[in-house]
Protein backbone atom coordinates (compact mmCIF):
# COMPACT_ATOMS: atom_id res chain seq x y z
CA UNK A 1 -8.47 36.97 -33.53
CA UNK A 2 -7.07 33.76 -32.49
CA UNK A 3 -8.82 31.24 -32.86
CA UNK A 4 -7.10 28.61 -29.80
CA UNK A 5 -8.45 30.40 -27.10
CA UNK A 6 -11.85 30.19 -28.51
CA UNK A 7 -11.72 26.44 -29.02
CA UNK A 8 -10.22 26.10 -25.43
CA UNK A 9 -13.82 28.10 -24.43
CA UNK A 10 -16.08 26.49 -26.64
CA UNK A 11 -14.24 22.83 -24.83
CA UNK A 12 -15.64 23.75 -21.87
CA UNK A 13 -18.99 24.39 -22.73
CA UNK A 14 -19.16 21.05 -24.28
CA UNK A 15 -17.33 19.21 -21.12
CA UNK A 16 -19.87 20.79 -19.19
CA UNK A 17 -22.85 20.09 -21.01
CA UNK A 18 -21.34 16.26 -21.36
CA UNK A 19 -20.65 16.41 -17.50
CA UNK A 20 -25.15 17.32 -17.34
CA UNK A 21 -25.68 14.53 -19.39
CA UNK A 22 -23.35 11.72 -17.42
CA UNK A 23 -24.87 13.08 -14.20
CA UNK A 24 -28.09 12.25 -15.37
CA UNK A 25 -27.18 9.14 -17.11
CA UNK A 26 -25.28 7.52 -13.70
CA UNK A 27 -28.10 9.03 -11.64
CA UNK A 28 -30.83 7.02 -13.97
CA UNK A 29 -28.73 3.65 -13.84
CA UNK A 30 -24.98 2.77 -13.45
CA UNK A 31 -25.17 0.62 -16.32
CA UNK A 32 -26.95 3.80 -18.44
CA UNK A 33 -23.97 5.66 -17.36
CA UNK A 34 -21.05 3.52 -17.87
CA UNK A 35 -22.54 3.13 -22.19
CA UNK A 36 -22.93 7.29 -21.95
CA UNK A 37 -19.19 7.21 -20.50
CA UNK A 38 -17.61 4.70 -22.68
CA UNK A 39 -19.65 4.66 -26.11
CA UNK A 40 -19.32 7.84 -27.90
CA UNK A 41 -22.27 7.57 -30.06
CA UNK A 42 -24.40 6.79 -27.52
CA UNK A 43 -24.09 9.83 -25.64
CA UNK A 44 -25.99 11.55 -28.50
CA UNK A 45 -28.37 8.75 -28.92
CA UNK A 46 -29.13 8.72 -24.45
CA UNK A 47 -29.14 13.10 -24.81
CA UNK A 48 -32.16 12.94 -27.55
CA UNK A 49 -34.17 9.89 -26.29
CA UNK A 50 -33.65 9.51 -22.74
CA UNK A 51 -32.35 12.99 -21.23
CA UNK A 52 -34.97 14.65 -19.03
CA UNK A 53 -34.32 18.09 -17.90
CA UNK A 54 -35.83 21.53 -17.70
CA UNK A 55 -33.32 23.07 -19.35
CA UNK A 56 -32.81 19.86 -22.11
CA UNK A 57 -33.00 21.67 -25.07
CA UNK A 58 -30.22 24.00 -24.40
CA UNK A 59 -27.97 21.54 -22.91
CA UNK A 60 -27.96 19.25 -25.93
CA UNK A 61 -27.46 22.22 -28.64
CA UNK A 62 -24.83 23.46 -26.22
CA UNK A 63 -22.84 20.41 -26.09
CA UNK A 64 -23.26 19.04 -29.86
CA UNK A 65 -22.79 22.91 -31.20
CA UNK A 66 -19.88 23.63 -28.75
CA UNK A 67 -18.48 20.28 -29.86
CA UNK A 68 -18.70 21.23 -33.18
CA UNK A 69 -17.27 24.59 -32.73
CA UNK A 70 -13.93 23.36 -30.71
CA UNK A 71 -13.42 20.95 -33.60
CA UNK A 72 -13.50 23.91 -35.92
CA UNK A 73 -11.51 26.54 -33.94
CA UNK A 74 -8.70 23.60 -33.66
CA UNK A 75 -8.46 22.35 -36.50
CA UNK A 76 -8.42 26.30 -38.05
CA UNK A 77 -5.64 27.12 -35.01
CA UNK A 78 -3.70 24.43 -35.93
CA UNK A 79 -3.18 25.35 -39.22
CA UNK A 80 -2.74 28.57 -38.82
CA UNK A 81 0.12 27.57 -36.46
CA UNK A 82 1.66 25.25 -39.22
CA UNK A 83 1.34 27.88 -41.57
CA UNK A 84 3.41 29.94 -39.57
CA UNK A 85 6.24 27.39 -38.51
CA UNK A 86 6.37 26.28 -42.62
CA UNK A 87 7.50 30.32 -43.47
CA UNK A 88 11.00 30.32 -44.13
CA UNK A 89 12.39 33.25 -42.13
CA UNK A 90 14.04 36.27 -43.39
CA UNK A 91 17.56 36.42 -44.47
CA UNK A 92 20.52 37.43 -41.84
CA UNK A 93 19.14 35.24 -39.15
């Protein structure tokens, strides 16, 4: 199976989960949201302490798994796709 197009899905997920969580960060304070936009870390850090939501729990194991998962599925696509461009082709071409 390859594995790009599943990284490409699981990339969405997490942008949308992260898109839930900025949302919610802007909508609590602008300054709240500018750290959750431009400090990495602290996304995690404002999704475990502050994030309020219904639907919280899935959100945040959406976007940290998915995040994890994309990482995964790239970095396994990408060497598969080395792999392939390192074989030296047959003879007669």
């Amino acid at each position: 199976m390859p594995l790009l197009p599943l990284a490409i899905l699981f990339g969405v997920v997490s942008l949308v989960c992260a898109a839930l969580l900025l949302m919610h960060a802007f909508r609590r304070s602008v300054g709240t949201g500018v750290m959750v936009l431009l400090i990495p870390c602290y996304m995690l850090v404002y999704a475990f302490s502050q994030f309020e939501h219904p639907r919280k729990n899935l959100i945040v194991a959406g976007f940290v798994a998915s995040t994890v998962l994309t990482a995964v599925f790239l970095g396994m696509g990408m060497h598969g796709i080395a792999a392939l461009a390192a074989r030296t082709p047959p003879p007669g071409f």
